[in-house]
N, C-alpha and C. Protein backbone atom coordinates (compact mmCIF):
# COMPACT_ATOMS: atom_id res chain seq x y z
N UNK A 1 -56.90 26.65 -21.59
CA UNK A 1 -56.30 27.87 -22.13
C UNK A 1 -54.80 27.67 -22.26
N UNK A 2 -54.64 28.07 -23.46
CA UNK A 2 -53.07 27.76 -23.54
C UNK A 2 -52.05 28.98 -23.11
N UNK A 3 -50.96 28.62 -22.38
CA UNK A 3 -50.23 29.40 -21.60
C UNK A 3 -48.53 29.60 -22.16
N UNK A 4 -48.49 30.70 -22.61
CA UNK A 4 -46.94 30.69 -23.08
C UNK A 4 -45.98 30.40 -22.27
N UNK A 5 -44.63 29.49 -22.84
CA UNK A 5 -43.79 29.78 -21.84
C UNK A 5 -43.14 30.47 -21.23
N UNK A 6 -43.17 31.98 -21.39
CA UNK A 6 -42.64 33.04 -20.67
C UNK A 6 -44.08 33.38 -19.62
N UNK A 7 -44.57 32.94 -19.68
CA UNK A 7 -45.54 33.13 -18.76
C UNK A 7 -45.85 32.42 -16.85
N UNK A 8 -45.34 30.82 -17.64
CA UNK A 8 -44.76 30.26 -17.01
C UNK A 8 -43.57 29.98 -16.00
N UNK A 9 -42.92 30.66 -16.32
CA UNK A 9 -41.90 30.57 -15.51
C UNK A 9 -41.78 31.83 -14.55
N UNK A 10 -40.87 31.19 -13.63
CA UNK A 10 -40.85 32.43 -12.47
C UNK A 10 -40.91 33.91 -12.22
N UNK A 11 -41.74 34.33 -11.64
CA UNK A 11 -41.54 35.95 -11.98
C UNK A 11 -40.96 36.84 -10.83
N UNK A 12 -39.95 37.32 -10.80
CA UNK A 12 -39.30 38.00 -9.90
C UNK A 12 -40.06 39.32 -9.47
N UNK A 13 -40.88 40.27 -10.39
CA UNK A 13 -41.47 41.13 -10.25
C UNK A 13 -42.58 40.76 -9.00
N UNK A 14 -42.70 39.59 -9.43
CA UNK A 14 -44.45 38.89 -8.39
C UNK A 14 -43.70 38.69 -7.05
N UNK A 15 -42.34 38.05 -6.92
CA UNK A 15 -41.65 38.06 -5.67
C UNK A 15 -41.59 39.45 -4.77
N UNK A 16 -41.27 40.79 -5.82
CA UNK A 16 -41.14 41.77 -5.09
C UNK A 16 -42.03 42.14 -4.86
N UNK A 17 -43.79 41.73 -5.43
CA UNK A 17 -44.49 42.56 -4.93
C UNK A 17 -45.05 41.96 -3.52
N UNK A 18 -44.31 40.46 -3.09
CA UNK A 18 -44.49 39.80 -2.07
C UNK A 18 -43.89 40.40 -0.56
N UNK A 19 -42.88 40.86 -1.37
CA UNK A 19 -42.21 41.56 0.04
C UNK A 19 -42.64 42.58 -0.11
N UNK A 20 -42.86 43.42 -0.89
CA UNK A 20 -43.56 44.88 -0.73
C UNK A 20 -44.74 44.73 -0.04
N UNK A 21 -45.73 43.46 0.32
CA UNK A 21 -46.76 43.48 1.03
C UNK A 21 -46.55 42.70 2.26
N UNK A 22 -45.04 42.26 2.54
CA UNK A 22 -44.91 42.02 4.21
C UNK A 22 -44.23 43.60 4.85
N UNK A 23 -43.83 44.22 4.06
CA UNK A 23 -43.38 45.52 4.29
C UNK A 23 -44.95 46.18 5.26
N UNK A 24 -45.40 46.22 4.19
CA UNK A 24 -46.84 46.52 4.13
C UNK A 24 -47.31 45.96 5.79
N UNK A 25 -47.83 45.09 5.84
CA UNK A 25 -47.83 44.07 6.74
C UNK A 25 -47.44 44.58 8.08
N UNK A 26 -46.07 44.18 7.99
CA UNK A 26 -45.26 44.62 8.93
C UNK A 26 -45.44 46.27 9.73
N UNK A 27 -45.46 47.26 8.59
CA UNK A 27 -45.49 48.61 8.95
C UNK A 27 -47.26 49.14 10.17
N UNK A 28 -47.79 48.24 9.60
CA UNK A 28 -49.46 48.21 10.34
C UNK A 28 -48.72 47.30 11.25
N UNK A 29 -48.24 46.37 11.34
CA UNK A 29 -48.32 46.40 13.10
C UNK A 29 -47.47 47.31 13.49
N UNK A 30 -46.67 47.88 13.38
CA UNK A 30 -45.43 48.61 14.06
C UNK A 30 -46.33 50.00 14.30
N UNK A 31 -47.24 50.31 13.44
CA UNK A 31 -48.02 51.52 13.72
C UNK A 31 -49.39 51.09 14.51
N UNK A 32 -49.50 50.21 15.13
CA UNK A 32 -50.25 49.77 16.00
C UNK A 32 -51.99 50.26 14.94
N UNK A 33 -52.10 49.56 14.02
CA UNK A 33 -53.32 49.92 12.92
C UNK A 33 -54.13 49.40 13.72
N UNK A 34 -55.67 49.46 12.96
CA UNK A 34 -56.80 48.85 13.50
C UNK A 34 -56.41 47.58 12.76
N UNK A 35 -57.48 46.63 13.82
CA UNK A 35 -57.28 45.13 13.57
C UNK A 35 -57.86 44.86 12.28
N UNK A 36 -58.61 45.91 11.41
CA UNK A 36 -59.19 45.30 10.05
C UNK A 36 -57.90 45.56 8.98
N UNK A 37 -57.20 46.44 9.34
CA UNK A 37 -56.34 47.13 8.52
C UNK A 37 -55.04 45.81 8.20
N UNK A 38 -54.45 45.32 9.60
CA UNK A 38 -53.42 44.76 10.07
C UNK A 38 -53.67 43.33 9.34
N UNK A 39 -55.24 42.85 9.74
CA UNK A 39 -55.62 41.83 8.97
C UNK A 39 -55.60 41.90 7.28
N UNK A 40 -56.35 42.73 6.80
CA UNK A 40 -55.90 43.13 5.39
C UNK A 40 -55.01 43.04 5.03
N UNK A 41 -53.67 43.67 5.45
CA UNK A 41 -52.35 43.02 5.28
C UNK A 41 -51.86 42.31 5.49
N UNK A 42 -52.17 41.57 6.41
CA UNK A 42 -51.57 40.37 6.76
C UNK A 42 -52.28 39.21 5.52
N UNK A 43 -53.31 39.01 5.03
CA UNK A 43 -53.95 38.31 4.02
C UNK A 43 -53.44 38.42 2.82
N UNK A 44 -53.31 39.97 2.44
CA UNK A 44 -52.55 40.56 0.91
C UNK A 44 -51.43 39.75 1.02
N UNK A 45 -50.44 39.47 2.07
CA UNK A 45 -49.14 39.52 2.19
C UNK A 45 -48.92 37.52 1.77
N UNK A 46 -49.98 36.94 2.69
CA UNK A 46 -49.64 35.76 2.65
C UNK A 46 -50.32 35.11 1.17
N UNK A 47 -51.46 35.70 0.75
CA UNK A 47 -51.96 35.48 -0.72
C UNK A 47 -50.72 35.51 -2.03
N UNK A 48 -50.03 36.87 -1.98
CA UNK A 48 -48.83 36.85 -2.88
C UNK A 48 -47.86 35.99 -2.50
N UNK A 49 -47.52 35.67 -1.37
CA UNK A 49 -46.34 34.39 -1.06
C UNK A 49 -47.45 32.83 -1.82
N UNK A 50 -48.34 33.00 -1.31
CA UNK A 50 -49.18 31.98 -1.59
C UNK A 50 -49.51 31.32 -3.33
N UNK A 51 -49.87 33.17 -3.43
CA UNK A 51 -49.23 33.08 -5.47
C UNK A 51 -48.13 32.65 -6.23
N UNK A 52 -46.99 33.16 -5.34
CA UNK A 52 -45.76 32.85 -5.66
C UNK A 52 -45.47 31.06 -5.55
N UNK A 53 -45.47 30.83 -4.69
CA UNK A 53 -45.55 29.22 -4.79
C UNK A 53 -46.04 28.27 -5.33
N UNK A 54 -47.89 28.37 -5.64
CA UNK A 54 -48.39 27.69 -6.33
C UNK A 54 -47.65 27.85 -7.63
N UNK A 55 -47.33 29.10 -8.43
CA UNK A 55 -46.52 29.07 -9.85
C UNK A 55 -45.53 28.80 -9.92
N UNK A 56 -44.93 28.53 -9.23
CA UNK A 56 -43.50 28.13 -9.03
C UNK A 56 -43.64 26.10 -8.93
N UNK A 57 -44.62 25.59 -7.91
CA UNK A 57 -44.93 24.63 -8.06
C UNK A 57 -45.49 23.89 -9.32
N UNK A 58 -46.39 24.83 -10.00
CA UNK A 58 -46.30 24.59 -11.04
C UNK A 58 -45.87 24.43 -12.74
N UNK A 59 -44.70 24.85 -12.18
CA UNK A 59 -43.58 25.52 -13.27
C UNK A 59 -42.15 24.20 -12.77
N UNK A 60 -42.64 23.39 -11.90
CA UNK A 60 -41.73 22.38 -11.84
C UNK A 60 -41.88 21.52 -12.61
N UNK A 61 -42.30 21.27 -13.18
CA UNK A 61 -43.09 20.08 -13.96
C UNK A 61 -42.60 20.49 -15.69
N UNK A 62 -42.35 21.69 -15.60
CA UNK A 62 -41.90 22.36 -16.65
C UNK A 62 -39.98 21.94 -17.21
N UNK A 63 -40.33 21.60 -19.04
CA UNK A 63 -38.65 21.30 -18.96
C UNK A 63 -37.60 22.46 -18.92
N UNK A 64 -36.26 22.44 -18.84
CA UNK A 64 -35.63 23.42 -18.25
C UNK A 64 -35.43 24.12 -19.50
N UNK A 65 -35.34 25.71 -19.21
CA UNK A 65 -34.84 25.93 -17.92
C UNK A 65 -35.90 26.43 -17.09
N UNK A 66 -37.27 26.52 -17.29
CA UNK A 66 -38.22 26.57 -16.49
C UNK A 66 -38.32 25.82 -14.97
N UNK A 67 -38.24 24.59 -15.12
CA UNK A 67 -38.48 23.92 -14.32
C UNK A 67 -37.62 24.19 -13.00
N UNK A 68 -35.73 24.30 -13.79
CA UNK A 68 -34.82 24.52 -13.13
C UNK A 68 -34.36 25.72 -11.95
N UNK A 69 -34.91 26.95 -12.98
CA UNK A 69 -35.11 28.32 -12.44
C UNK A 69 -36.43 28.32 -11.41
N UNK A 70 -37.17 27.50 -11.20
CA UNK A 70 -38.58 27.81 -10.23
C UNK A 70 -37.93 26.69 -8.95
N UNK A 71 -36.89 25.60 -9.32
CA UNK A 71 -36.19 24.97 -8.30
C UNK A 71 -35.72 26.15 -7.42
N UNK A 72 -34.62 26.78 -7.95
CA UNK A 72 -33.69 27.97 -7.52
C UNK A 72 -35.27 28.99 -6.48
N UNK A 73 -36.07 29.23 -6.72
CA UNK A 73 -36.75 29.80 -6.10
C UNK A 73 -37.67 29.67 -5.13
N UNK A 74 -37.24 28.64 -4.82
CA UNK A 74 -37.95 27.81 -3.34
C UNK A 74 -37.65 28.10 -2.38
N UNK A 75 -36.39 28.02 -2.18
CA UNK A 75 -35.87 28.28 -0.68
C UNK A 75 -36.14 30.34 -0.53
N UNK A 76 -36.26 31.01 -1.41
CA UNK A 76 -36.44 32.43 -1.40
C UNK A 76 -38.13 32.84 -0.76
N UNK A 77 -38.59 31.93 -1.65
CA UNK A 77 -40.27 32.30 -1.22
C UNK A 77 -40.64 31.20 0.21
N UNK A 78 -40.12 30.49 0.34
CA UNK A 78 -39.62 29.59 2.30
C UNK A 78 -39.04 30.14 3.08
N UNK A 79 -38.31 31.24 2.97
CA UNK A 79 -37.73 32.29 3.55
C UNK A 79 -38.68 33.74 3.97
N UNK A 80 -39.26 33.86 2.44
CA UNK A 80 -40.46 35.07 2.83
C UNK A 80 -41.39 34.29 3.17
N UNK A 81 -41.58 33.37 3.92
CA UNK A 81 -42.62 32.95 4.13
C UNK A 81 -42.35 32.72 5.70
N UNK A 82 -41.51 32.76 6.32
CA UNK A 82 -41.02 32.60 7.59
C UNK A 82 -40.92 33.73 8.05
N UNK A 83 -40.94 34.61 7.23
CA UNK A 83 -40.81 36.18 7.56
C UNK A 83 -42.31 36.58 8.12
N UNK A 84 -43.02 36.51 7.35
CA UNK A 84 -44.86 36.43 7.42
C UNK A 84 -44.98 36.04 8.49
N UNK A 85 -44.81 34.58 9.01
CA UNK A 85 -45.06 34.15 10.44
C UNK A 85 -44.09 34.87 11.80
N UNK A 86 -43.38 35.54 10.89
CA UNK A 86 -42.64 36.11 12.56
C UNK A 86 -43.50 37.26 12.73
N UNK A 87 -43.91 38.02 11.30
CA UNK A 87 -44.48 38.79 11.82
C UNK A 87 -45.64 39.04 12.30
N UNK A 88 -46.43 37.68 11.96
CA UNK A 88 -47.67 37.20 12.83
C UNK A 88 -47.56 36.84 14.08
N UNK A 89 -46.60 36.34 14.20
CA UNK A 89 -46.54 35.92 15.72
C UNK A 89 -46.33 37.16 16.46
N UNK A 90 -45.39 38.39 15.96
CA UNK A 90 -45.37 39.62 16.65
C UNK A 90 -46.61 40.70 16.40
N UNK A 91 -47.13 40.45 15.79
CA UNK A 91 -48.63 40.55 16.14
C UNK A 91 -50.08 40.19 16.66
N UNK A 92 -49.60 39.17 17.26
CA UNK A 92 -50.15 38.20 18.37
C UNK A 92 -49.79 38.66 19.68
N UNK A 93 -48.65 39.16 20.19
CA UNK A 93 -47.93 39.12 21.02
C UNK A 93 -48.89 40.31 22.40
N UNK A 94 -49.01 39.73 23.28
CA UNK A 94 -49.59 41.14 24.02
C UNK A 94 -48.46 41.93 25.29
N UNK A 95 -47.81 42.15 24.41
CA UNK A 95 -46.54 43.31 25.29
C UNK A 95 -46.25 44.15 24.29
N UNK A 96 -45.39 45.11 24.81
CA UNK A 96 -45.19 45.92 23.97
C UNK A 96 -43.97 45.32 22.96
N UNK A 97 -43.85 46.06 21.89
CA UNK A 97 -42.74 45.45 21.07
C UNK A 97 -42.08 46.90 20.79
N UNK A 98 -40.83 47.25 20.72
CA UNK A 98 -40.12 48.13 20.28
C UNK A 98 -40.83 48.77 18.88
N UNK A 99 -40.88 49.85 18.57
CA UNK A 99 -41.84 50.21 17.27
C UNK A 99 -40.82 50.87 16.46
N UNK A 100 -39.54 51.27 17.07
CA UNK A 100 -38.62 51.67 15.81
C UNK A 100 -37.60 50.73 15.28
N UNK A 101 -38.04 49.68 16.42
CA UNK A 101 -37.34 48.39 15.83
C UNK A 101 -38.20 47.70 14.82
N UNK A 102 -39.29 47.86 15.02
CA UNK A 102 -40.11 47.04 13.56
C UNK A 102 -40.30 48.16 12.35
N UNK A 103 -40.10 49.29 12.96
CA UNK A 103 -39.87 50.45 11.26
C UNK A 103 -38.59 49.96 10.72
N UNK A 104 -37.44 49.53 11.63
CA UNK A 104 -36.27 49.60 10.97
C UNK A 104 -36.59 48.12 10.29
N UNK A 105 -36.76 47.12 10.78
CA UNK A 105 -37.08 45.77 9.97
C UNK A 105 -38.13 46.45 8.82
N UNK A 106 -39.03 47.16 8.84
CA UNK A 106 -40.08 47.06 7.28
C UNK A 106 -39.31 47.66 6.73
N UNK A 107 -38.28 48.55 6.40
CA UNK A 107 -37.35 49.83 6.09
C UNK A 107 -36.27 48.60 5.79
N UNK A 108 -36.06 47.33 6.23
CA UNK A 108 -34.91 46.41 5.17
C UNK A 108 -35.76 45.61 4.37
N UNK A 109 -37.00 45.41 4.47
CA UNK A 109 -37.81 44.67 3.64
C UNK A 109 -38.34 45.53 2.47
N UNK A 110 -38.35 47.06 2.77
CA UNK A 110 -38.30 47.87 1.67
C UNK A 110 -37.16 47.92 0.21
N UNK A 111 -35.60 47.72 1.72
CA UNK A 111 -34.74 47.68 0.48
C UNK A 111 -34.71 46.41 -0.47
N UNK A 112 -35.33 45.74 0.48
CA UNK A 112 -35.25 44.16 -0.25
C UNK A 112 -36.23 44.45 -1.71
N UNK A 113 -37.38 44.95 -1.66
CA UNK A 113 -37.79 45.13 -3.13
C UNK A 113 -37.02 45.59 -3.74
N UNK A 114 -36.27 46.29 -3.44
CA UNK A 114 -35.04 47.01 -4.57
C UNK A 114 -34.41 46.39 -4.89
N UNK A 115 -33.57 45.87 -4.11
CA UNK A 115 -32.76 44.55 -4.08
C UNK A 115 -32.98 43.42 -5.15
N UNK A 116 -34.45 43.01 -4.85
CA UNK A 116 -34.78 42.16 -5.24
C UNK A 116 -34.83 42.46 -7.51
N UNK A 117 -35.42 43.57 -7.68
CA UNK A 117 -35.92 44.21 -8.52
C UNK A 117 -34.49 44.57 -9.71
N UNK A 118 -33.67 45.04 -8.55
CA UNK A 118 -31.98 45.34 -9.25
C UNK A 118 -31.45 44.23 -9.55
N UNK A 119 -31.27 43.48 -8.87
CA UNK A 119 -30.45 42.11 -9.15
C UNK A 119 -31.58 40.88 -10.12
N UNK A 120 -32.78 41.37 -10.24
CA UNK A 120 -33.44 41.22 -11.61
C UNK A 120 -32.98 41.37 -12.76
N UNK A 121 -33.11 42.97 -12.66
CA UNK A 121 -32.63 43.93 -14.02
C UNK A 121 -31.23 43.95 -14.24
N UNK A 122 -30.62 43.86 -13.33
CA UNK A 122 -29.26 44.04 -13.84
C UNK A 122 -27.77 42.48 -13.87
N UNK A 123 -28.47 41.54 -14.08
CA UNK A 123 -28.55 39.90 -13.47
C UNK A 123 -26.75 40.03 -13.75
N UNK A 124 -25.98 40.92 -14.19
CA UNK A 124 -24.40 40.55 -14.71
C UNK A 124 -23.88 41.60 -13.39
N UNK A 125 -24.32 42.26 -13.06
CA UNK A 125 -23.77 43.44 -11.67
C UNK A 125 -23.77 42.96 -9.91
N UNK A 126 -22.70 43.10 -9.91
CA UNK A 126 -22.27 42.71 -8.70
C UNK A 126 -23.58 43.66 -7.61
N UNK A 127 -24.35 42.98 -6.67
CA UNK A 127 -24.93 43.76 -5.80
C UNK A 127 -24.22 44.53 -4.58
N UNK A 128 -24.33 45.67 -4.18
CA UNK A 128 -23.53 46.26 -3.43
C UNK A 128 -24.04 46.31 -1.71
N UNK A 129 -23.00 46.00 -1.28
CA UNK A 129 -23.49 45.39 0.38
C UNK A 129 -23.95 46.13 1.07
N UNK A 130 -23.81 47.60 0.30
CA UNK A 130 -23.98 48.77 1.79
C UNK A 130 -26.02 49.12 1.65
N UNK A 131 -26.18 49.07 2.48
CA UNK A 131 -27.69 49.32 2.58
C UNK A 131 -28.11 50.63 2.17
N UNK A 132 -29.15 50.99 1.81
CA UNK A 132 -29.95 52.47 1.34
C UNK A 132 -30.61 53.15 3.01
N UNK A 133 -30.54 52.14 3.96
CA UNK A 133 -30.74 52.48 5.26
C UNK A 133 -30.60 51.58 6.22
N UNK A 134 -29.81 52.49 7.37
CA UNK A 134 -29.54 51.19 8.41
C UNK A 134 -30.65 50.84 9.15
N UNK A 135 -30.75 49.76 9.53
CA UNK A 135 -31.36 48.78 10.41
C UNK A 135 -30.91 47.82 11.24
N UNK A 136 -30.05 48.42 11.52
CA UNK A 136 -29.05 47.16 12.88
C UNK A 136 -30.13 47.09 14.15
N UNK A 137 -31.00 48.20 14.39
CA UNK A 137 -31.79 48.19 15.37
C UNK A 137 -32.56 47.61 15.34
N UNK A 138 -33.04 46.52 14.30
CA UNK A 138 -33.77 45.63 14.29
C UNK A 138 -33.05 44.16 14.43
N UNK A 139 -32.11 43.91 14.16
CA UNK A 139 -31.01 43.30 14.54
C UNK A 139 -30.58 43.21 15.86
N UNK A 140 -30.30 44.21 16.75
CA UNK A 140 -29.82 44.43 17.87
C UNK A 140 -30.46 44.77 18.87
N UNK A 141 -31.93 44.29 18.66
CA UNK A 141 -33.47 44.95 19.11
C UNK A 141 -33.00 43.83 20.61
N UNK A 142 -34.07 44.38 21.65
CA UNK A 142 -33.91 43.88 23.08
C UNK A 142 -35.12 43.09 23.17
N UNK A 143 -35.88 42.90 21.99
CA UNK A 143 -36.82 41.86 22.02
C UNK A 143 -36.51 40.93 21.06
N UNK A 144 -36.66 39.80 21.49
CA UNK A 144 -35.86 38.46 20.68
C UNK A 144 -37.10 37.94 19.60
N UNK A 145 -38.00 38.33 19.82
CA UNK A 145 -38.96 38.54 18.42
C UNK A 145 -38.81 39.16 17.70
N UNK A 146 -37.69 40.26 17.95
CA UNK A 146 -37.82 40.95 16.85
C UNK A 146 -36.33 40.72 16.00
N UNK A 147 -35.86 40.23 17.30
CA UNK A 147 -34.50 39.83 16.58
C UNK A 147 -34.61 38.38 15.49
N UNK A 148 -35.11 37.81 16.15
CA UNK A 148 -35.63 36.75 14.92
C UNK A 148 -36.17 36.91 13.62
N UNK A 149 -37.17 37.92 13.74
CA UNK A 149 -37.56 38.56 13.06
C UNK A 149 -36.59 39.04 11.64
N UNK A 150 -35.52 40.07 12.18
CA UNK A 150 -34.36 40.78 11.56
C UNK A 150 -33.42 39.39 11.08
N UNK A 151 -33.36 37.99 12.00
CA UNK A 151 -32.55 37.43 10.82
C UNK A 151 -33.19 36.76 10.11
N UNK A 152 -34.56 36.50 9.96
CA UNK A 152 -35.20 35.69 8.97
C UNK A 152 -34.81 36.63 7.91
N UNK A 153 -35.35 38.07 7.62
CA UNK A 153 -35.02 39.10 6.55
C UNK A 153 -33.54 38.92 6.19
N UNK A 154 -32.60 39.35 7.32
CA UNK A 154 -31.27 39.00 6.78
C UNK A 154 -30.74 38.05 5.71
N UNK A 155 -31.74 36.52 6.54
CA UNK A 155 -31.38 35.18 5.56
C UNK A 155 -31.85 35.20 4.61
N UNK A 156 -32.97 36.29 4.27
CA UNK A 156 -33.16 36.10 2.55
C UNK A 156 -32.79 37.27 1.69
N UNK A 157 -32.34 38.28 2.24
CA UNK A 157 -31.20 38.99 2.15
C UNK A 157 -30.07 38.36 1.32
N UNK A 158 -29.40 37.75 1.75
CA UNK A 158 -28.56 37.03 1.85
C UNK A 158 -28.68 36.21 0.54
N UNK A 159 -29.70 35.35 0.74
CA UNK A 159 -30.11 34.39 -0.05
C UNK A 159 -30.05 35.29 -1.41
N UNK A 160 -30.67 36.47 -1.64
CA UNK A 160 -30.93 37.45 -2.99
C UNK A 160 -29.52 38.08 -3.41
N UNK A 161 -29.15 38.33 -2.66
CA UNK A 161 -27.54 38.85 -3.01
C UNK A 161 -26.43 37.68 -3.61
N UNK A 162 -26.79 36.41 -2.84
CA UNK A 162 -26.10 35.42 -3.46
C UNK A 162 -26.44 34.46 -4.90
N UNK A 163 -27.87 35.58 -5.34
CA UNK A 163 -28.21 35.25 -6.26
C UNK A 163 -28.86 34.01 -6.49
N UNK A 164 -29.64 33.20 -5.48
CA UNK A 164 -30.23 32.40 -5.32
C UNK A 164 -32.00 33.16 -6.20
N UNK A 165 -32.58 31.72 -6.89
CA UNK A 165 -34.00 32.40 -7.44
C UNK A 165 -32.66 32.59 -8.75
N UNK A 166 -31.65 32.23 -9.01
CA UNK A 166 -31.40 32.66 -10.36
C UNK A 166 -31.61 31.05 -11.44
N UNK A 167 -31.50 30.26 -10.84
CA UNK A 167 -31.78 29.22 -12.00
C UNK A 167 -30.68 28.80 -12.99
N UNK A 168 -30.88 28.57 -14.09
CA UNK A 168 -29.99 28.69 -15.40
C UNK A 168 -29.82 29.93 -15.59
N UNK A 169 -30.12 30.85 -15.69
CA UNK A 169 -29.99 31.98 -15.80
C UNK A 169 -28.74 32.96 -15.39
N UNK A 170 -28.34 32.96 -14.41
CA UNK A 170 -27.75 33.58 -13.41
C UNK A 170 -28.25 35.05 -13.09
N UNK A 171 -29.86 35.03 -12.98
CA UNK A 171 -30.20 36.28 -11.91
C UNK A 171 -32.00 36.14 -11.25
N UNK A 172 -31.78 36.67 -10.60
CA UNK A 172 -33.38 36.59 -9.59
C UNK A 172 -34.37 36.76 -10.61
């Protein structure tokens, strides 16, 4: 089947709907869900990272600026993908975990779809640093899982604001 090249190449929309399902993810454990629920999300979550990569892997092979722009988006979807395992591992965990510390972490992975979605659409606009909601308490959490947690998000945070995932292009 033949495949256009806009088809091919990276899709930022498919990224956000990756973090919209560690959000997802994330929010079932913090609400202590049933284990079918938590699992469900946890599968949705790692399937779309999982999506995201295989097309991206396969969009290397592609000449630029395809190829170039799915380079740029490696280290973004290796980032949400480290995110996934923290939050597996904090759902493994048998102690308690702070629960408004993991609302405030799904609540920056929320803004991150925005984030992610704006600095899409608007690829010439400076992104603005101040958050749509704080979450330092996931940051400043007294469990070091969760603080890990808060800087894996941070680092791809970070990574999206600096416009990384932009390619030739110059935007996510």
């Amino acid at each position: 089947m033949f495949e256009s090249p806009e088809a091919r190449k990276p899709r930022p929309p498919a990224f956000a709907a990756a973090i919209e399902a560690l959000a997802a993810y994330l929010r079932g454990v913090a609400d202590g869900a049933a284990a079918e629920r938590v699992t469900a999300e946890r599968r949705r979550a790692y399937r779309r990272l999982f999506d995201n990569r295989v097309h991206l892997q396969r969009t290397l092979s592609e000449p630029p600026p395809a190829g170039a722009e799915a380079w740029s988006w490696i280290p973004l979807v290796t980032a949400a993908e480290r995110i996934a395992d923290r939050i597996t591992g904090i759902s493994a965990l048998r102690r308690p975990v702070p629960r408004a510390d993991l609302v405030a972490a799904a609540d920056a992975l929320d803004d991150l779809v925005g984030e992610t979605e704006t600095a899409h659409a608007a690829s010439d606009r400076v992104m603005s640093s101040a958050s749509r909601r704080p979450y330092e308490a996931a940051v400043s959490s007294s469990d070091p899982d969760v603080r890990e947690l808060a800087d894996e998000i941070v680092h791809l945070r970070t990574s999206v604001r600096r416009g990384e995932g932009s390619g030739s292009r110059g935007r996510i």
